[in-house]
N, C-alpha and C. Protein backbone atom coordinates (compact mmCIF):
# COMPACT_ATOMS: atom_id res chain seq x y z
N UNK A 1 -84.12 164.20 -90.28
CA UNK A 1 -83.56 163.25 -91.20
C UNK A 1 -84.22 161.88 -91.01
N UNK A 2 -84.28 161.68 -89.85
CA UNK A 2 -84.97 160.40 -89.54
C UNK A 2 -86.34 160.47 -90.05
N UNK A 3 -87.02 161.50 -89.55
CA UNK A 3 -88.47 161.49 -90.38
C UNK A 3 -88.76 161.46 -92.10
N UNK A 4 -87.57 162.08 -92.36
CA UNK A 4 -87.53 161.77 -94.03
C UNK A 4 -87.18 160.20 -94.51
N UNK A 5 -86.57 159.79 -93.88
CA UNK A 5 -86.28 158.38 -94.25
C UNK A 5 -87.37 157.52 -94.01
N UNK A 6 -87.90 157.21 -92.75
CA UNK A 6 -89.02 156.94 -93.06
C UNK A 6 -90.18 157.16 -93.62
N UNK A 7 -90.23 158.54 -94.00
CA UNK A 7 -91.31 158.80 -95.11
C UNK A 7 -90.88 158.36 -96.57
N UNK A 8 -89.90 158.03 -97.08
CA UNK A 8 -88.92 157.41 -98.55
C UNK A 8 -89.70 155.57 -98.00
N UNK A 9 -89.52 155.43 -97.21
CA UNK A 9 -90.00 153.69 -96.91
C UNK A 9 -90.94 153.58 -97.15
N UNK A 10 -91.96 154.39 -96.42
CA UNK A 10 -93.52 153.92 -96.27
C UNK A 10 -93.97 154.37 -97.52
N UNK A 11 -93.26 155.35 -98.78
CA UNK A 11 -93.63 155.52 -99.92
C UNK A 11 -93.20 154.50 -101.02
N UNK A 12 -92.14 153.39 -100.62
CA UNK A 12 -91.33 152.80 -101.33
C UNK A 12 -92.57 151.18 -101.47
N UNK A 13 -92.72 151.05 -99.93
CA UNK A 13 -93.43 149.95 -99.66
C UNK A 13 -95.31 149.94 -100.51
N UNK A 14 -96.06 151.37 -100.28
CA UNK A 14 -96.91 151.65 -101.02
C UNK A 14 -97.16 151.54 -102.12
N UNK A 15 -96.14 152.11 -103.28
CA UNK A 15 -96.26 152.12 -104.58
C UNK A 15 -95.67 150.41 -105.07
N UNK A 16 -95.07 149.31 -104.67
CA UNK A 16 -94.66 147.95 -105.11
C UNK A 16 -96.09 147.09 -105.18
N UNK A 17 -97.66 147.80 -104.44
CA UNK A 17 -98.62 147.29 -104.19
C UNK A 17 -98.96 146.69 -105.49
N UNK A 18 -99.53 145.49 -105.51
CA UNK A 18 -100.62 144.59 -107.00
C UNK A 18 -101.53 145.36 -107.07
N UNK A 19 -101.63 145.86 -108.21
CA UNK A 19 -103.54 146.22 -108.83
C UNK A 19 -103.81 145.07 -108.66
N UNK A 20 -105.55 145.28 -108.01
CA UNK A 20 -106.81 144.02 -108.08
C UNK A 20 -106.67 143.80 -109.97
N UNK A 21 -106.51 144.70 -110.61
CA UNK A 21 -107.32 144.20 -111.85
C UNK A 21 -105.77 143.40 -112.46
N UNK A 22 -105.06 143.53 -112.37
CA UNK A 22 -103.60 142.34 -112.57
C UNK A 22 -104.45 141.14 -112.32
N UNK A 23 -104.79 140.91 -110.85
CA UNK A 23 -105.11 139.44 -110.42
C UNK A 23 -106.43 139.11 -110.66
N UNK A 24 -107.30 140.06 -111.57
CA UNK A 24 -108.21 139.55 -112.12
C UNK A 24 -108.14 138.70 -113.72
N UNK A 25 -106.77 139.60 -114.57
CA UNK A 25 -106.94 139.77 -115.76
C UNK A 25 -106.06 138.02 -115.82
N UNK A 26 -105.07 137.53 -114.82
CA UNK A 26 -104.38 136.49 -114.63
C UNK A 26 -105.23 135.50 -114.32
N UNK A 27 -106.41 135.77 -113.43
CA UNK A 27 -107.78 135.09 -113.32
C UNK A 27 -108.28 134.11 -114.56
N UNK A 28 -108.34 135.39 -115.28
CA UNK A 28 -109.37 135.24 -116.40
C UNK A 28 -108.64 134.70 -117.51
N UNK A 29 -107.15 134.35 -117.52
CA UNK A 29 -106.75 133.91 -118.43
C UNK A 29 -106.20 132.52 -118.17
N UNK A 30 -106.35 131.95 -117.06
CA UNK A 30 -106.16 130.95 -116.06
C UNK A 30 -107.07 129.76 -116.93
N UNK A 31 -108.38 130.48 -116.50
CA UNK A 31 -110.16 130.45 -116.93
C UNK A 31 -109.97 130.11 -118.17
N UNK A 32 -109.76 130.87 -119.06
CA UNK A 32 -109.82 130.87 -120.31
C UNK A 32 -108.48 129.27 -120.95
N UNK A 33 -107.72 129.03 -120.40
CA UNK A 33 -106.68 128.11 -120.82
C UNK A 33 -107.62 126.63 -120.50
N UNK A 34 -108.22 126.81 -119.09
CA UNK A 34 -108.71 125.53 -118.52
C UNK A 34 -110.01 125.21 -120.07
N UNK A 35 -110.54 126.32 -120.11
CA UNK A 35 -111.58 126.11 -121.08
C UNK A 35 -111.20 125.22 -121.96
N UNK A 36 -109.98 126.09 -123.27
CA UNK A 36 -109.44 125.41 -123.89
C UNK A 36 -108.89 123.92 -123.74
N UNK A 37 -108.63 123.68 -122.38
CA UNK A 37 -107.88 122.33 -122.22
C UNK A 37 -109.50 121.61 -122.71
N UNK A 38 -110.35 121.69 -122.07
CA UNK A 38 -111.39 120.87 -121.60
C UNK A 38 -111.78 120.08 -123.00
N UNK A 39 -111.78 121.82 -123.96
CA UNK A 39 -112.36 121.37 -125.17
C UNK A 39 -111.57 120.48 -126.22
N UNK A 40 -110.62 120.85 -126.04
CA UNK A 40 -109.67 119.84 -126.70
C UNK A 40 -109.36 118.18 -126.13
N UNK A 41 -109.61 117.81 -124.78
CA UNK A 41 -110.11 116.90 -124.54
C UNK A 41 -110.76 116.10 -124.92
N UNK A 42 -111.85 116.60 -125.35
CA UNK A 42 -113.44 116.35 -125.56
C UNK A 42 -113.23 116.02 -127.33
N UNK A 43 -112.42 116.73 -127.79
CA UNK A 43 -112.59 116.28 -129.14
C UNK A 43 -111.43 115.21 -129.58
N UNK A 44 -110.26 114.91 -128.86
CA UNK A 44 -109.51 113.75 -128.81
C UNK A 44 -110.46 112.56 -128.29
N UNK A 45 -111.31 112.62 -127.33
CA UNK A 45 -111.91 111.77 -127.33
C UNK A 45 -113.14 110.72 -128.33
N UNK A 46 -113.69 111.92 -129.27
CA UNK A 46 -114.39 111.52 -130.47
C UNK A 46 -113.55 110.93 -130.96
N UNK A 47 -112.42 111.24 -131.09
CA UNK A 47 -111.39 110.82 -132.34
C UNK A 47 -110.72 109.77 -132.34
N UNK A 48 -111.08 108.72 -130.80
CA UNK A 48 -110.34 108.01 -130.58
C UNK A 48 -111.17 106.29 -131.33
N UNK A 49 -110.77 105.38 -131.46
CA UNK A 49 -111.40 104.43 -132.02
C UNK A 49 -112.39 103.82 -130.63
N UNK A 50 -113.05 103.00 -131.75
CA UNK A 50 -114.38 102.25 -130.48
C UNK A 50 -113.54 100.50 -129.93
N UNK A 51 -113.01 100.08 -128.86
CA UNK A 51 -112.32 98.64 -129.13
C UNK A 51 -113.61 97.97 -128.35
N UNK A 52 -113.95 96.84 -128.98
CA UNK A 52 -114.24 95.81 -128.56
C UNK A 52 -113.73 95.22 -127.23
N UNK A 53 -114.31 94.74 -125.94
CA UNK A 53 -113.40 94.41 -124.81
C UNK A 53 -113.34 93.22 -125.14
N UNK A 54 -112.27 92.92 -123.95
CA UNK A 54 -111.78 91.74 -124.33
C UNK A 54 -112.22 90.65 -123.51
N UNK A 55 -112.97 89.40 -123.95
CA UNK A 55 -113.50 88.65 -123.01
C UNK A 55 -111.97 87.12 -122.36
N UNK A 56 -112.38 87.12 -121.35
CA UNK A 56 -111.56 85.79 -120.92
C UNK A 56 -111.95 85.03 -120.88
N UNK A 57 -111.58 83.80 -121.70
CA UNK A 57 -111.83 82.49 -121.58
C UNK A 57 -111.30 81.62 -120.28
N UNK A 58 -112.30 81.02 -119.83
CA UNK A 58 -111.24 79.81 -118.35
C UNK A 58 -110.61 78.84 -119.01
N UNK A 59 -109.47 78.69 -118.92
CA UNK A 59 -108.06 77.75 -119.10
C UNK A 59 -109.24 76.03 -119.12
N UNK A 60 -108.81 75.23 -120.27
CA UNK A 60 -109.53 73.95 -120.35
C UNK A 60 -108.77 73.18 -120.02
N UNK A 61 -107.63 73.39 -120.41
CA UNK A 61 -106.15 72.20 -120.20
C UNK A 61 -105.52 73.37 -119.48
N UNK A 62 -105.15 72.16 -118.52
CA UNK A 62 -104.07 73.21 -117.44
C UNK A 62 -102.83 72.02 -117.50
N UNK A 63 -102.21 71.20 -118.06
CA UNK A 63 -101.18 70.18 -117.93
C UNK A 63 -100.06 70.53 -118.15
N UNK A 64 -99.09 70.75 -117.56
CA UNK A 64 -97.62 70.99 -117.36
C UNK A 64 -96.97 69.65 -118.15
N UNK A 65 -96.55 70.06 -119.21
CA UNK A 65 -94.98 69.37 -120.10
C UNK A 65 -94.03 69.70 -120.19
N UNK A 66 -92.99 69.04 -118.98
CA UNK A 66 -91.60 69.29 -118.98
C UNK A 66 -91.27 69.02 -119.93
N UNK A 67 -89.88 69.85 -120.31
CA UNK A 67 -89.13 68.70 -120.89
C UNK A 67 -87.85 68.45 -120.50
N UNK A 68 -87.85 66.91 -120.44
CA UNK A 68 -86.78 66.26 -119.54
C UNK A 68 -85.49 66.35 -120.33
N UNK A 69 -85.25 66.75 -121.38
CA UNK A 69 -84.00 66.99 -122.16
C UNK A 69 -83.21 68.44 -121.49
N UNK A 70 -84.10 68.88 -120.73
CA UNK A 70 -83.26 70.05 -120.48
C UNK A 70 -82.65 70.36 -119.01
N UNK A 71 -83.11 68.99 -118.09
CA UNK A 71 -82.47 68.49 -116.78
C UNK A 71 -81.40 68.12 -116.56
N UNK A 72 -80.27 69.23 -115.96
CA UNK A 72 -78.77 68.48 -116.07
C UNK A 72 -78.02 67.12 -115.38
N UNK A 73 -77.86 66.42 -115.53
CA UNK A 73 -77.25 65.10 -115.29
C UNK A 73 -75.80 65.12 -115.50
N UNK A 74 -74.94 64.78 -114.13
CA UNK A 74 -73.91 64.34 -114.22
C UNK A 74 -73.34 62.83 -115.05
N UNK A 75 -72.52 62.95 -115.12
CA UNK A 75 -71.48 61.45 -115.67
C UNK A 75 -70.35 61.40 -114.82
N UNK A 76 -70.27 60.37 -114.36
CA UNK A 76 -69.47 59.60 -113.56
C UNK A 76 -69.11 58.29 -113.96
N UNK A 77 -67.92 57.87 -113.56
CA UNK A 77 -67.90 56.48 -113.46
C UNK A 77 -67.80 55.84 -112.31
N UNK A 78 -68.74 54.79 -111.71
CA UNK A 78 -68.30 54.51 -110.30
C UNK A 78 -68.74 53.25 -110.25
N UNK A 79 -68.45 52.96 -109.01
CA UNK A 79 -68.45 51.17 -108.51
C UNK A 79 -68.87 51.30 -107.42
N UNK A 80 -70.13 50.39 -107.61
CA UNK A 80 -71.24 49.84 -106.46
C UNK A 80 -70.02 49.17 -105.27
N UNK A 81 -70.22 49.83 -103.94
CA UNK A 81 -69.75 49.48 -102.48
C UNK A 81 -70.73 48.75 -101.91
N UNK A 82 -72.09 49.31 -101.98
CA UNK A 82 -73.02 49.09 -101.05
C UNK A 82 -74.01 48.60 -101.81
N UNK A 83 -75.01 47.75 -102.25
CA UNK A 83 -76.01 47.70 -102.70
C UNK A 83 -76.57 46.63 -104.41
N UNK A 84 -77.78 46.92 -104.88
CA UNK A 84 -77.74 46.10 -105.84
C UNK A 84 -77.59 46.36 -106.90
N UNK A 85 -76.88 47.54 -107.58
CA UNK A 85 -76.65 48.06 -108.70
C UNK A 85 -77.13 49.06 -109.27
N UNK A 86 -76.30 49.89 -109.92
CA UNK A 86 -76.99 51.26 -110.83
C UNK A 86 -77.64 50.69 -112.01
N UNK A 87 -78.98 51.81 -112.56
CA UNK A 87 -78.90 51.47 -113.58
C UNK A 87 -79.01 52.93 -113.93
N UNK A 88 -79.15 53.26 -115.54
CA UNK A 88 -78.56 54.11 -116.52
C UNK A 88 -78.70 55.35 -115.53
N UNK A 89 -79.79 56.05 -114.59
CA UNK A 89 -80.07 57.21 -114.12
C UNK A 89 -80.29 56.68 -112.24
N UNK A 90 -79.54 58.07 -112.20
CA UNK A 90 -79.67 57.42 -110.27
C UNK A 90 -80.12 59.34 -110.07
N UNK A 91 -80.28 58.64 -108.53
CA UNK A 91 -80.50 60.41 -107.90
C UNK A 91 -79.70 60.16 -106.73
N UNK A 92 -78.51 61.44 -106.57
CA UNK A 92 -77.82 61.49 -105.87
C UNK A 92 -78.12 62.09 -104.12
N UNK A 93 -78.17 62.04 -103.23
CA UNK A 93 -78.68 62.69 -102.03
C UNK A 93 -77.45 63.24 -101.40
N UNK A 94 -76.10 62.30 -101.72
CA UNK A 94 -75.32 62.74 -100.61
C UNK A 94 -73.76 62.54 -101.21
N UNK A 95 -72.89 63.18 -100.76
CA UNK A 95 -71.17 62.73 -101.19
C UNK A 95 -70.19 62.80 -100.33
N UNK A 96 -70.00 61.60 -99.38
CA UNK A 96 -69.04 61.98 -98.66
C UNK A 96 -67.20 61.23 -99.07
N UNK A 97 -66.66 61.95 -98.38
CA UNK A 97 -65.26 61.49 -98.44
C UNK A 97 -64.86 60.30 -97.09
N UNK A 98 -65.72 59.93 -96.39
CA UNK A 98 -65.30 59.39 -95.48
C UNK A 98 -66.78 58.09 -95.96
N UNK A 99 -66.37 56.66 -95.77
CA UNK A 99 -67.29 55.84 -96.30
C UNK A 99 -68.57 55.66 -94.63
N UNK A 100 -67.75 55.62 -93.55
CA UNK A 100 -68.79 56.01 -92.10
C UNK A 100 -70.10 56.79 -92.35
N UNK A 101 -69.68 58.11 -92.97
CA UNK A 101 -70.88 58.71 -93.40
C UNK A 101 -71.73 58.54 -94.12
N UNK A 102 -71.63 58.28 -95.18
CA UNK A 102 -72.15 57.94 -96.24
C UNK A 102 -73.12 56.65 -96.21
N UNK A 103 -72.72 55.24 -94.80
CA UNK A 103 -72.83 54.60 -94.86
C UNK A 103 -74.10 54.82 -93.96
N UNK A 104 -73.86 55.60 -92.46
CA UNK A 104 -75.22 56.65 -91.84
C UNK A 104 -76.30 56.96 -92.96
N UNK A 105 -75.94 57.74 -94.05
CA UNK A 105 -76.96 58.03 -94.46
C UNK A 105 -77.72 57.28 -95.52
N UNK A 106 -77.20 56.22 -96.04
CA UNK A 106 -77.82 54.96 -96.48
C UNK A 106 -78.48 54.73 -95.68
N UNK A 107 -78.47 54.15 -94.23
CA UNK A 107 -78.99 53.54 -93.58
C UNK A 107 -80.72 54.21 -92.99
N UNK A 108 -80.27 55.61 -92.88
CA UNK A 108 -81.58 56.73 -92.93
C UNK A 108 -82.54 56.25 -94.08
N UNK A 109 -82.13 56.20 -95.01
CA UNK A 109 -82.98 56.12 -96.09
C UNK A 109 -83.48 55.26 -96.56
N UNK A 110 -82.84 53.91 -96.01
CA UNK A 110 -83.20 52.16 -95.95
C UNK A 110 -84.60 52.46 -95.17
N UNK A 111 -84.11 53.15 -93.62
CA UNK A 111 -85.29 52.96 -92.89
C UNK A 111 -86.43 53.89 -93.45
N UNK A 112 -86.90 54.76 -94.14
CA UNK A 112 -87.59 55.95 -94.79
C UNK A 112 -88.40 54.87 -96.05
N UNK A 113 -87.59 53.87 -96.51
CA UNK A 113 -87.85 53.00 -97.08
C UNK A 113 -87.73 52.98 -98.54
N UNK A 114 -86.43 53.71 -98.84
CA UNK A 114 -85.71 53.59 -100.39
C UNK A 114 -84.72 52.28 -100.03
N UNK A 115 -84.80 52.00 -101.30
CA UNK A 115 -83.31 51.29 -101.50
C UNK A 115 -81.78 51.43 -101.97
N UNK A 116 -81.50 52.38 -100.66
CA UNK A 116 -80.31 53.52 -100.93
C UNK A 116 -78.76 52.27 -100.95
N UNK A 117 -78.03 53.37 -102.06
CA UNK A 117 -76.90 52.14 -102.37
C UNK A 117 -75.94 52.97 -101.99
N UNK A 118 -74.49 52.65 -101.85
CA UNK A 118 -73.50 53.09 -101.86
C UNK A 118 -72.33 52.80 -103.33
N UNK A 119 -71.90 54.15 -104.31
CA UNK A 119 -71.23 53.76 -104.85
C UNK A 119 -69.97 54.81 -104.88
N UNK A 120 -69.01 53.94 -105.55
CA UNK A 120 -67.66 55.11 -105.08
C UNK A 120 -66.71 55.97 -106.49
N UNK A 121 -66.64 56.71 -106.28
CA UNK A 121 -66.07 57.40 -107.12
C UNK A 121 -64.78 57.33 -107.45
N UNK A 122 -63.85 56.71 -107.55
CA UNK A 122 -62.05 56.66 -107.34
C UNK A 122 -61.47 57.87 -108.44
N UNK A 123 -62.13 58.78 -109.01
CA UNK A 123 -61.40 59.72 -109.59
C UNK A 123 -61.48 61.01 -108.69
N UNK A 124 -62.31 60.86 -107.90
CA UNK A 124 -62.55 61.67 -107.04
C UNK A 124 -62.62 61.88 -105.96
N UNK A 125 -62.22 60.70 -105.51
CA UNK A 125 -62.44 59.39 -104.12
C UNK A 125 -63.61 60.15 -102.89
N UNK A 126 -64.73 60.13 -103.62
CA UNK A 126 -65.79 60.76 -102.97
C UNK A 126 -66.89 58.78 -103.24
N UNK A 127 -67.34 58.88 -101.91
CA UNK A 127 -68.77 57.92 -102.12
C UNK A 127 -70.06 58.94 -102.10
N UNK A 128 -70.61 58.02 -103.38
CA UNK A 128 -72.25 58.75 -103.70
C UNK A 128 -73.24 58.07 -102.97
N UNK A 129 -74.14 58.73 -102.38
CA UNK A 129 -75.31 57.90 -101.47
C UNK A 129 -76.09 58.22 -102.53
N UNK A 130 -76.89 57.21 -103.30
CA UNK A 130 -78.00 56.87 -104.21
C UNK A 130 -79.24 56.45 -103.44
N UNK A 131 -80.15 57.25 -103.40
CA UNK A 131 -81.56 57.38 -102.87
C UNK A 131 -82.67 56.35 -103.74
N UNK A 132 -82.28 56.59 -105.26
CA UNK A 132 -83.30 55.76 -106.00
C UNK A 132 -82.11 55.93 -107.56
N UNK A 133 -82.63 54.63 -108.15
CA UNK A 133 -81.67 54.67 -109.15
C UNK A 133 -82.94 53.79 -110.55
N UNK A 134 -83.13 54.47 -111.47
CA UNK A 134 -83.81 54.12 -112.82
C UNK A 134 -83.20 54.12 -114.65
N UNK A 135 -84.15 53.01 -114.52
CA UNK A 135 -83.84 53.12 -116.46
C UNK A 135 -84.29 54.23 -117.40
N UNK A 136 -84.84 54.84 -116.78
CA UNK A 136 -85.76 56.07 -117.99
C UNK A 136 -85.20 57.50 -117.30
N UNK A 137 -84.86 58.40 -117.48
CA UNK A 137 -84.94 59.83 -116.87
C UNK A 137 -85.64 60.73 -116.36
N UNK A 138 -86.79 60.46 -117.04
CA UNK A 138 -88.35 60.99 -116.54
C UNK A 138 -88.39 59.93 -115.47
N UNK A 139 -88.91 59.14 -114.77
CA UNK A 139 -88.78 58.64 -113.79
C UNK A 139 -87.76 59.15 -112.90
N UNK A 140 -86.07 59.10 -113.30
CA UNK A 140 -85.46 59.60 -112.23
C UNK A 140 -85.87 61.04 -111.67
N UNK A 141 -86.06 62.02 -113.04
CA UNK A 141 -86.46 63.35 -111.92
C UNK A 141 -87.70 63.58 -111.44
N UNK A 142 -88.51 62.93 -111.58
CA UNK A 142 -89.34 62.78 -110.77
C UNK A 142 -89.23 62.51 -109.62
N UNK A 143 -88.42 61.11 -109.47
CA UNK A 143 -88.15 61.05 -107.56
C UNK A 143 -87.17 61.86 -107.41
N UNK A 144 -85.98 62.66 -108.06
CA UNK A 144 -85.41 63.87 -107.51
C UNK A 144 -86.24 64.49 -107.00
N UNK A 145 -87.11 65.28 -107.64
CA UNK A 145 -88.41 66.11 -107.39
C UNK A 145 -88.94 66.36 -106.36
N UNK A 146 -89.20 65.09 -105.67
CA UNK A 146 -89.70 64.24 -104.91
C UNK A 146 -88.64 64.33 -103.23
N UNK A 147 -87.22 63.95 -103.90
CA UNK A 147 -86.17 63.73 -102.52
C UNK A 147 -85.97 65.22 -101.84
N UNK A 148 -86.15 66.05 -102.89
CA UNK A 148 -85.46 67.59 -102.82
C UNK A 148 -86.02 68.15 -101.60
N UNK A 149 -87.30 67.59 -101.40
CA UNK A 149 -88.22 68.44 -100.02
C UNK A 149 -87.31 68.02 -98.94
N UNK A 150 -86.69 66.81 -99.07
CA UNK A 150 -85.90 66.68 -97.62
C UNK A 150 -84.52 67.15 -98.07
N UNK A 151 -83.99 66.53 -99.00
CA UNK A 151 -82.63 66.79 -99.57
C UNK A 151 -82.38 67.62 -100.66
N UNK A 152 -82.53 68.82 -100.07
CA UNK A 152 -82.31 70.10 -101.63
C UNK A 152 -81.20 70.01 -102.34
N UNK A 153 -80.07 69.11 -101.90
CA UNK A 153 -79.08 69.38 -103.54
C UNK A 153 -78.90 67.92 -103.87
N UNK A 154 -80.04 67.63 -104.25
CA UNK A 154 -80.23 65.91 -104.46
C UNK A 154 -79.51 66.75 -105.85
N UNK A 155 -79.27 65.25 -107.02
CA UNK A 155 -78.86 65.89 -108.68
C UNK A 155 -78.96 64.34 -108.97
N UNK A 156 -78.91 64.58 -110.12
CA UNK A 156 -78.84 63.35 -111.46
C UNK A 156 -77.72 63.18 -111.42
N UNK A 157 -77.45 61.61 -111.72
CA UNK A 157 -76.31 60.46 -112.18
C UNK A 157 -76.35 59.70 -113.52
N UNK A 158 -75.82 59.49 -114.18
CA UNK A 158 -75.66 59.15 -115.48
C UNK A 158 -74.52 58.60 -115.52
N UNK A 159 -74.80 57.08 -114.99
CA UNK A 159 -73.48 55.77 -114.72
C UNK A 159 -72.97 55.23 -116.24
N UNK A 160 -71.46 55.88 -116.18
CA UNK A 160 -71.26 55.46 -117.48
C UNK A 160 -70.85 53.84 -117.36
């Protein structure tokens, strides 16, 4: 019995064998598809248009135009503590609630060599340390621009 069973296996395993000519005829039709791809390639490519490349010109004007209408500016109303007066646009550096501080960091910026003011806010009872204060707006953000490398949340004033 045992010898019959293994003779049912080794006949079972024999006959599941691939014909060579299967894995030739799968070969050849492999072959035959690639062909087709190639050629159809080849004729999308006739078919495609001729473009002109594209040449680059070097940049003649390179000048940056802000525009200063779109720089946000606070409104406040406040009263000069420290100094010789706002005019229409200031740049803010600092806001404290305690006038000691505020009055420190005026004094930093005296020596740096602005003419930093102190003014006070009573709706808010915060003092503003003013770094530089101008008539035009373009001027003020410019020295914002300018303060931000030391003082990143410098901002615009607009003294009503």
């Amino acid at each position: 019995m045992l010898l019959c069973t293994g003779l049912c296996i080794a006949i079972a395993f024999t006959s599941c064998k691939s014909k060579e000519s299967a894995y030739r005829q799968a070969y050849e039709k492999a072959q035959a598809a690639d062909a087709a791809s190639a050629v159809q390639q080849q004729t999308q490519q006739v078919d495609q248009p001729v473009v002109t490349p594209l040449v680059e010109k070097p940049v003649t004007d390179n000048r940056v135009v802000d525009n200063m209408d779109n720089v946000s500016v606070r409104q406040e109303k406040l009263t000069v503590v420290s100094g010789s007066g706002l005019r229409n646009f200031s740049v803010v550096v600092g806001s404290f609630s305690v006038k000691a501080n505020a009055e420190g960091l005026q004094q930093r910026l005296i020596n740096a060599g602005y003419s930093a003011q102190i003014a006070y806010n009573a709706d808010r009872n915060m003092y503003r340390v003013v770094a530089s204060t101008f008539d035009s707006k373009y001027d003020a953000v410019q020295s914002r621009e300018q303060l931000r490398s030391v003082y990143p949340d410098a901002w615009l004033l607009f003294n009503q």
